[in-house]
Protein backbone atom coordinates (compact mmCIF):
# COMPACT_ATOMS: atom_id res chain seq x y z
CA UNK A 1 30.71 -13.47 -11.21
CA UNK A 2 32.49 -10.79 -9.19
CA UNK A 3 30.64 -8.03 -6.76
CA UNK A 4 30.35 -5.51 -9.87
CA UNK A 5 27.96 -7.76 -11.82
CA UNK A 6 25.49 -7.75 -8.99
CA UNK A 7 22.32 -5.15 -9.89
CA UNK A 8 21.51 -3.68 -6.45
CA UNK A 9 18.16 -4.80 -5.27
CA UNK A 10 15.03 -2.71 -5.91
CA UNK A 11 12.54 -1.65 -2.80
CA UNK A 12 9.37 -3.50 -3.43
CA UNK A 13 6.48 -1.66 -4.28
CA UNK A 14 4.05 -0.24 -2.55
CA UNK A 15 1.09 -3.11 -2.42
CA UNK A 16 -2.36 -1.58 -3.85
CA UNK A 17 -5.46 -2.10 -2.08
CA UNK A 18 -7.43 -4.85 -2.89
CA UNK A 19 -10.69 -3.95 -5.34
CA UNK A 20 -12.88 -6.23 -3.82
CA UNK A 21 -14.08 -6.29 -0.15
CA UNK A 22 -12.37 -8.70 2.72
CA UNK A 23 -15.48 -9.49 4.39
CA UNK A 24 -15.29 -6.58 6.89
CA UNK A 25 -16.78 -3.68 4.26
CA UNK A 26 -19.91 -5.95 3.95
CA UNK A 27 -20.18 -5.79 7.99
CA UNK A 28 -19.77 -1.83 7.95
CA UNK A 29 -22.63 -1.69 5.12
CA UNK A 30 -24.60 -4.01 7.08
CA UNK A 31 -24.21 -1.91 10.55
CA UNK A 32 -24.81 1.38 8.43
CA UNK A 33 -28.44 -0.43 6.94
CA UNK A 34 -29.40 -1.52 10.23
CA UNK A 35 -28.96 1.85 11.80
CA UNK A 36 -30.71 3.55 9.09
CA UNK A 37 -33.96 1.06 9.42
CA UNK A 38 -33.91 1.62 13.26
CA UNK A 39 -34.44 5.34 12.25
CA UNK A 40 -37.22 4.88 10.27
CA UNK A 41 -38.53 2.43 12.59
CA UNK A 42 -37.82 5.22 15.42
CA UNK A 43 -39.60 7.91 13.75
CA UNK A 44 -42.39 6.46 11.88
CA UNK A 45 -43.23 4.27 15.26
CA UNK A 46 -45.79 7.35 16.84
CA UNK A 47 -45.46 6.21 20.36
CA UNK A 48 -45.86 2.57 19.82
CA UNK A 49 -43.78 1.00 22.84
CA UNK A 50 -43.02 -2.32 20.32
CA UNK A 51 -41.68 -0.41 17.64
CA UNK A 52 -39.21 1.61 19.90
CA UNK A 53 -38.29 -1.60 21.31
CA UNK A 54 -37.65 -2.95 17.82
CA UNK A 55 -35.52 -0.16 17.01
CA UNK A 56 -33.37 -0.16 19.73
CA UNK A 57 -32.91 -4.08 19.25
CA UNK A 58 -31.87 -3.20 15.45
CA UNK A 59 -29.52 -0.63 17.33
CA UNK A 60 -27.99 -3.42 18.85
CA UNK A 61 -27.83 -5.42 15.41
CA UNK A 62 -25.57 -2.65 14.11
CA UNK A 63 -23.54 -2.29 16.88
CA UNK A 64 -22.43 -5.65 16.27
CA UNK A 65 -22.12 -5.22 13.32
CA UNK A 66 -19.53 -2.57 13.67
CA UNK A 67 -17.59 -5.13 16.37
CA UNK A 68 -17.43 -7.69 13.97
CA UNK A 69 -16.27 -4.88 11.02
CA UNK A 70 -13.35 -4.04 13.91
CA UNK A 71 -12.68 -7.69 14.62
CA UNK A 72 -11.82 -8.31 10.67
CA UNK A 73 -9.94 -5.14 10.16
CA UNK A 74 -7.68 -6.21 13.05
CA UNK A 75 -7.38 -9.91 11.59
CA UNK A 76 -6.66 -8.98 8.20
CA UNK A 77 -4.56 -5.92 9.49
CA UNK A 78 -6.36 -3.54 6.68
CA UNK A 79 -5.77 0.21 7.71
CA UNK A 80 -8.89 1.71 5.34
């Protein structure tokens, strides 16, 4: 086998995103539900002090939801 014979290596492709979630989408849905039911729970709650209350403490259910989302984007190293 001399140098001739040798095929020059190909670049590797490109790797495609996965289809299916890494566990970090289902965080970002989850932070994006629980702000959307503190909403409601804001504006349907007509001055009642425990409803406020309960929304901003669903508030704070999203938020960490959206630390966790970062904490398994920077583990996994996804850029999406």
């Amino acid at each position: 086998m001399n140098r001739n014979d040798l095929k020059p290596l190909k670049p590797e492709p490109p790797h495609k995103p996965r289809a299916q979630a890494h566990g970090g989408e289902l965080f970002q849905i989850l932070q994006w539900v629980f702000v959307a039911i503190a909403a409601i729970t804001a504006i349907t709650s007509q001055g009642n002090e425990m409803q406020i209350y309960s929304a901003i403490g669903i508030l704070f259910i999203a938020l960490w939801c959206a630390a966790v989302f970062q904490i398994i984007r920077a583990i996994t190293g996804s850029r999406s």
